[in-house]
Protein backbone atom coordinates (compact mmCIF):
# COMPACT_ATOMS: atom_id res chain seq x y z
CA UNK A 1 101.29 168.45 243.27
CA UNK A 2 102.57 168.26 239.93
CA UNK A 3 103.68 164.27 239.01
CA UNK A 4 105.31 162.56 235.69
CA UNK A 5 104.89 159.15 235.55
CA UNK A 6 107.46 157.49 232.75
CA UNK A 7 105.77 153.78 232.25
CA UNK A 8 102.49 155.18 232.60
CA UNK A 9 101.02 152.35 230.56
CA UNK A 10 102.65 149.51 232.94
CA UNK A 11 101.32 147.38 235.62
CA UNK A 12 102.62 149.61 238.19
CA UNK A 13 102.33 153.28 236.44
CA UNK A 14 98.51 153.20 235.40
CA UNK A 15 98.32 152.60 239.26
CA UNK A 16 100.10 155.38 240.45
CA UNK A 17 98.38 157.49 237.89
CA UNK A 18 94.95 156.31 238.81
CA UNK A 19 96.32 156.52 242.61
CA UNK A 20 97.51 160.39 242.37
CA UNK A 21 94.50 161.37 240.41
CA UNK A 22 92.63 159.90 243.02
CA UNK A 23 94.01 162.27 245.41
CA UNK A 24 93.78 165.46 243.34
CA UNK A 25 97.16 165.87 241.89
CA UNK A 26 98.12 166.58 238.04
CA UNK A 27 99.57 164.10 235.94
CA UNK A 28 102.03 164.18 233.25
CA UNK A 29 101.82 160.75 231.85
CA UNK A 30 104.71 159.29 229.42
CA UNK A 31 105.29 156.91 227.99
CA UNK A 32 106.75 155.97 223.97
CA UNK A 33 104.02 156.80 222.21
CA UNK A 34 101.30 158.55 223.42
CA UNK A 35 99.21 159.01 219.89
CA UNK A 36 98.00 155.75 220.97
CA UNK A 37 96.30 156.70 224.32
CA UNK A 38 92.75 157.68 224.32
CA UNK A 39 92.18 159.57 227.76
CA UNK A 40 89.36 161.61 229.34
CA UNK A 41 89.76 161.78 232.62
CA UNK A 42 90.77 165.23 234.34
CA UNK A 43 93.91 166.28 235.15
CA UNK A 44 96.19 164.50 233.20
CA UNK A 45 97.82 165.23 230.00
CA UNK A 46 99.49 162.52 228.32
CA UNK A 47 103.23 163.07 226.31
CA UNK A 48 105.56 160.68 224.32
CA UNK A 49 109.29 160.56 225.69
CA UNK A 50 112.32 158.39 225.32
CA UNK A 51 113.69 157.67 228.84
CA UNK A 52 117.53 157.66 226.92
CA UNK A 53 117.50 160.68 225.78
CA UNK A 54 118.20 162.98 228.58
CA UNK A 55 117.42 166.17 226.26
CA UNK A 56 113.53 164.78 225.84
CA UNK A 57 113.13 164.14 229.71
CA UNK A 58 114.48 167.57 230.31
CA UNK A 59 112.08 168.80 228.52
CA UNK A 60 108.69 167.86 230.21
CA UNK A 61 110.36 168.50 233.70
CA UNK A 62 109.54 172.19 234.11
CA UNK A 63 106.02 172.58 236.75
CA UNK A 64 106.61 168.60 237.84
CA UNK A 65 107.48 168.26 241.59
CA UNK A 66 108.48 165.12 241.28
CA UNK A 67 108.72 162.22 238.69
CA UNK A 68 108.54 158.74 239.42
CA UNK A 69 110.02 156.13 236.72
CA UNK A 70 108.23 152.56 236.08
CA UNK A 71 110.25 152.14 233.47
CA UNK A 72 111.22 149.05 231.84
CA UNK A 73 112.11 147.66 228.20
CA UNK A 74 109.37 146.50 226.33
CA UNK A 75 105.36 146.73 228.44
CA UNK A 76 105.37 144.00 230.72
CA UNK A 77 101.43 144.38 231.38
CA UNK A 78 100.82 144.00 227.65
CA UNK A 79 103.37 141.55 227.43
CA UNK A 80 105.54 139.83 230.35
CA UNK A 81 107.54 137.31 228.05
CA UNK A 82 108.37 140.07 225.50
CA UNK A 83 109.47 142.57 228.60
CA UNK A 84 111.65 139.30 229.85
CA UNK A 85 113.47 138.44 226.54
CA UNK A 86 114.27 142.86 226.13
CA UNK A 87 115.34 142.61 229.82
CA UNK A 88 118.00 139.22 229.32
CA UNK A 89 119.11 140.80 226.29
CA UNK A 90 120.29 144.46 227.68
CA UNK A 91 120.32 143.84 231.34
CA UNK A 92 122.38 147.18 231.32
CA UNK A 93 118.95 149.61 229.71
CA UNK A 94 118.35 149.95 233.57
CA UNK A 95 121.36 151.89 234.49
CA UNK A 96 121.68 153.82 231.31
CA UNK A 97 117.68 155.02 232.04
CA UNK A 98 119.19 156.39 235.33
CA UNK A 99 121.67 157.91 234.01
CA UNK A 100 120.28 159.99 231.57
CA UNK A 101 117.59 160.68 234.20
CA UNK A 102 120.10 161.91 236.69
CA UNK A 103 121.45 164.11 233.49
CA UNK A 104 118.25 165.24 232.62
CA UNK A 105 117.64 166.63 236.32
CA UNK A 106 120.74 168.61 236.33
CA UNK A 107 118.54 171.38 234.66
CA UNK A 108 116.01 170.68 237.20
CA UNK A 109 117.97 170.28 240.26
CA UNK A 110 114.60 170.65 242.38
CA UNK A 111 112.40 167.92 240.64
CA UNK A 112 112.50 164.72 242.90
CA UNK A 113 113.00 161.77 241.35
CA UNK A 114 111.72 157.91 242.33
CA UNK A 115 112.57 155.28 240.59
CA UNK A 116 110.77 151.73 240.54
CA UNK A 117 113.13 149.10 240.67
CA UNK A 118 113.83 145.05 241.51
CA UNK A 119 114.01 143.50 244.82
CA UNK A 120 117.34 141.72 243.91
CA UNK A 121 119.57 144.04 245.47
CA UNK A 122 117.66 143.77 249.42
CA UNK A 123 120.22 142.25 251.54
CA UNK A 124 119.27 138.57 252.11
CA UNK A 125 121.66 137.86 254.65
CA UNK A 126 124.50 140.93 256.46
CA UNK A 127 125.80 142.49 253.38
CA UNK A 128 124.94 139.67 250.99
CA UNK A 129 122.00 140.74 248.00
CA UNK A 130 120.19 138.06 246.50
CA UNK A 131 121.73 139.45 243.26
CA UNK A 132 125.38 138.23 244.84
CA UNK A 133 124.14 134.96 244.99
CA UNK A 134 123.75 132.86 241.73
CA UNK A 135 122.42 130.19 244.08
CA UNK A 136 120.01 132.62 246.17
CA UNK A 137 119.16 134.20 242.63
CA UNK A 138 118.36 130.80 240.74
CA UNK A 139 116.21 129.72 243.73
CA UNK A 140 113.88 133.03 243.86
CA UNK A 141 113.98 132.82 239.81
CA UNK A 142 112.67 129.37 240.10
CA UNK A 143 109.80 130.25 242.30
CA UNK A 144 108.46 132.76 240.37
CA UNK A 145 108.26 131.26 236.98
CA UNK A 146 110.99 133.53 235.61
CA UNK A 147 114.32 131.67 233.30
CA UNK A 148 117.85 131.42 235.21
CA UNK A 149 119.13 134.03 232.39
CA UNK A 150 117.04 136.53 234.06
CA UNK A 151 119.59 137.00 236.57
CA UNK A 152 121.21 139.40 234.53
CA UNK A 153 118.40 141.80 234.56
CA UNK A 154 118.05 141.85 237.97
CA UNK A 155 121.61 143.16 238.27
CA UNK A 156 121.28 145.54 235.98
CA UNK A 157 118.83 147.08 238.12
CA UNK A 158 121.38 146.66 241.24
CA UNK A 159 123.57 148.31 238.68
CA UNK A 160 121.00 151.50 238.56
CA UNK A 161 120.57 151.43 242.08
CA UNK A 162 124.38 152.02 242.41
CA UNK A 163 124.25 154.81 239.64
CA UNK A 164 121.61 156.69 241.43
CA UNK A 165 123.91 156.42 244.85
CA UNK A 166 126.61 158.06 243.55
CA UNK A 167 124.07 161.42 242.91
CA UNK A 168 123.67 164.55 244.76
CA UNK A 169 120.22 164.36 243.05
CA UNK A 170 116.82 163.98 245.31
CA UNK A 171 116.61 160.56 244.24
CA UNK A 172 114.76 157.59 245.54
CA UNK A 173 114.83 153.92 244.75
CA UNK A 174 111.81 151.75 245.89
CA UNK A 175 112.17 147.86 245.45
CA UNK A 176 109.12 146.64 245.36
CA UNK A 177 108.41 142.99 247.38
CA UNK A 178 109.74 140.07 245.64
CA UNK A 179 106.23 138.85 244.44
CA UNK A 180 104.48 141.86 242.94
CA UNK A 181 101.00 141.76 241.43
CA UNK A 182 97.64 142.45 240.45
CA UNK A 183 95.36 142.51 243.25
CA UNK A 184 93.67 144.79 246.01
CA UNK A 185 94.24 148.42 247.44
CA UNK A 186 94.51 147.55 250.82
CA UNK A 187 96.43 150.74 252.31
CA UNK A 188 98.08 148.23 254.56
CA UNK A 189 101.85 147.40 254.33
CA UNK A 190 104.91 147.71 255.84
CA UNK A 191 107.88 149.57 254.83
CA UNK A 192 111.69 148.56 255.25
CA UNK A 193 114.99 149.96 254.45
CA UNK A 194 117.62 147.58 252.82
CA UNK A 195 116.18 144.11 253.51
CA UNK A 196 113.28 142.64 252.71
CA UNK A 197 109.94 142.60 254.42
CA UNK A 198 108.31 139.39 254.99
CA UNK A 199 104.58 138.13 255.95
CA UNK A 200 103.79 135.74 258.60
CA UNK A 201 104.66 132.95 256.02
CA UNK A 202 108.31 134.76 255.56
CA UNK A 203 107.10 135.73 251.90
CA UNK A 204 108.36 138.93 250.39
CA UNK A 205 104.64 139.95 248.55
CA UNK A 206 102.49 143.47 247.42
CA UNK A 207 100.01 144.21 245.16
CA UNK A 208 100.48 146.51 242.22
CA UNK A 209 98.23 148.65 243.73
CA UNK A 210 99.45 148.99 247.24
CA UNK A 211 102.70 149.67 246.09
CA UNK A 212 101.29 152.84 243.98
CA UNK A 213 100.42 153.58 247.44
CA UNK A 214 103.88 153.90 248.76
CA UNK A 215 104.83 155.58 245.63
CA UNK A 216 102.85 158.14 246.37
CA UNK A 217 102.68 158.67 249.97
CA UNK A 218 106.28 159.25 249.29
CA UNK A 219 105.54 161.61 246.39
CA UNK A 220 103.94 163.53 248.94
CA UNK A 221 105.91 162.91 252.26
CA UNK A 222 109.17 162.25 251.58
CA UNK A 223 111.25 159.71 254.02
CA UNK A 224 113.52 158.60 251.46
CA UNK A 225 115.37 161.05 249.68
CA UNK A 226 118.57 159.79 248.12
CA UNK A 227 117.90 156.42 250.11
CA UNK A 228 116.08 153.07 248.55
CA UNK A 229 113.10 151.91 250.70
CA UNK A 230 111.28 149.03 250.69
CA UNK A 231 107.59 147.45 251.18
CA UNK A 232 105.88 144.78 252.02
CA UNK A 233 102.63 142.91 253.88
C-alpha cells in the first residue's frame, strides 16, 4: 500500500512510519518542513505540507491509499509544553485540520482517511463524554500532569470528531487510550467502539507504539470506516 503520514515527525507518526515500513508499504511522510529531515531508509519519500490548506493536501494525495493524520499544533515529541500552550490557545486548529482534509479529499474521493485524535470524547458514562464534564475533565487533567485550561483542546478535538461525522468521506477517527506513551510494541491490545477500554486496574493506557499498530492494521483491514474506534490494554 501506498500511506501519507501528516505529523510524521510526532510521537505517534515516526511510529506508524517506522511500523508500515516495517511491513513493506511506501511512505509519503509530511510534515511542515521537510528540508530539515535527513532520511535513508527505503521506501519513503519525505514532503512539506500545511494541513490548512486544502489545495497543498490535495496535492500529494494522488497514488496514496490512505492517509492517516497525527496532526497537532506545534511537535509535541520535541516539545510537549510548547504543543500544550498552541493547543489552549486555538483549541479550534483541530476541526479546521479536518475540514480542509475532508475538502482536500473531495478530489480524491477514494483515499481513506484516519485521523488521530483525543480520548475526551469516549463516553464515560450512557451518553455523557468526559469532554461534557468540566468535573470528569478537571479530574483526568489532573492526573496526567496537564493545566485545567487544557480542557478546551480536548473539545476541539470532540469538535473534529463531529466535523468528520457529518462526511460521506471514508473517514476514521481513532482515540487513542487516555494515557498514551513511549514504551513497547507489544501487538497486544484491545479495541473498543465509543467508550473507553480499561486494564485490570480500570486504567485507560497504550503505548505509542502499539497504537501505530492499530493504525495500521486498520490501514490495511478496515473495520472502521466513517466510525471512531478505540484501543486499549
Amino acid at each position: 500500500m501506498r500511506i501519507g503520514v501528516i505529523g510524521a515527525t510526532g510521537g505517534i507518526g515516526q511510529r506508524v512510519v517506522t511500523e508500515a515500513l516495517g511491513r513493506g508499504h511506501h511512505i509519503t511522510a509530511l510534515t511542515r518542513d521537510a528540508s530539515r529531515i535527513e532520511e535513508d531508509r527505503e521506501n519513503v519519500v519525505w514532503k512539506s505540507v500545511d494541513i490548512f490548506d486544502a489545495d497543498a493536501v490535495a496535492a500529494v494525495l494522488p497514488g496514496l491509499d490512505v492517509l492517516i493524520s497525527g496532526f497537532q499544533p506545534g511537535n509535541a515529541a520535541r516539545d510537549l509544553a510548547d504543543t500544550v500552550r498552541r493547543s489552549i490557545a486555538d483549541p479550534t486548529a483541530y476541526a479546521t485540520a479536518a475540514t480542509s482534509l475532508l475538502k482536500a479529499l473531495e478530489s480524491h474521493p477514494r483515499t481513506r482517511l484516519i485521523v488521530i485524535g483525543g480520548a475526551g470524547s469516549l463516553e464515560i458514562r450512557p451518553g455523557v463524554t468526559r469532554a461534557d464534564s468540566d468535573e470528569d475533565l478537571y479530574a483526568t487533567l489532573d492526573s496526567i500532569g496537564l493545566p485545567r485550561e487544557y480542557a478546551a483542546a480536548v473539545r476541539g478535538h470532540r469538535d473534529a470528531l463531529n466535523v468528520l461525522r457529518t462526511s460521506n468521506r471514508l473517514w476514521t477517527y481513532l482515540s487513542p487510550a487516555e494515557e498514551i506513551a513511549p514504551g513497547e510494541r507489544t501487538g497486544r491490545f484491545r479495541l473498543g467502539g465509543d467508550q473507553p477500554v480499561l486494564d485490570a486496574e480500570g486504567r485507560s493506557r497504550i503505548s505509542f507504539e502499539d497504537a501505530a499498530v492499530a493504525l495500521i492494521d486498520e490501514a490495511e483491514l478496515p473495520r472502521f470506516v466513517q466510525r471512531r474506534f478505540t484501543i486499549g490494554y
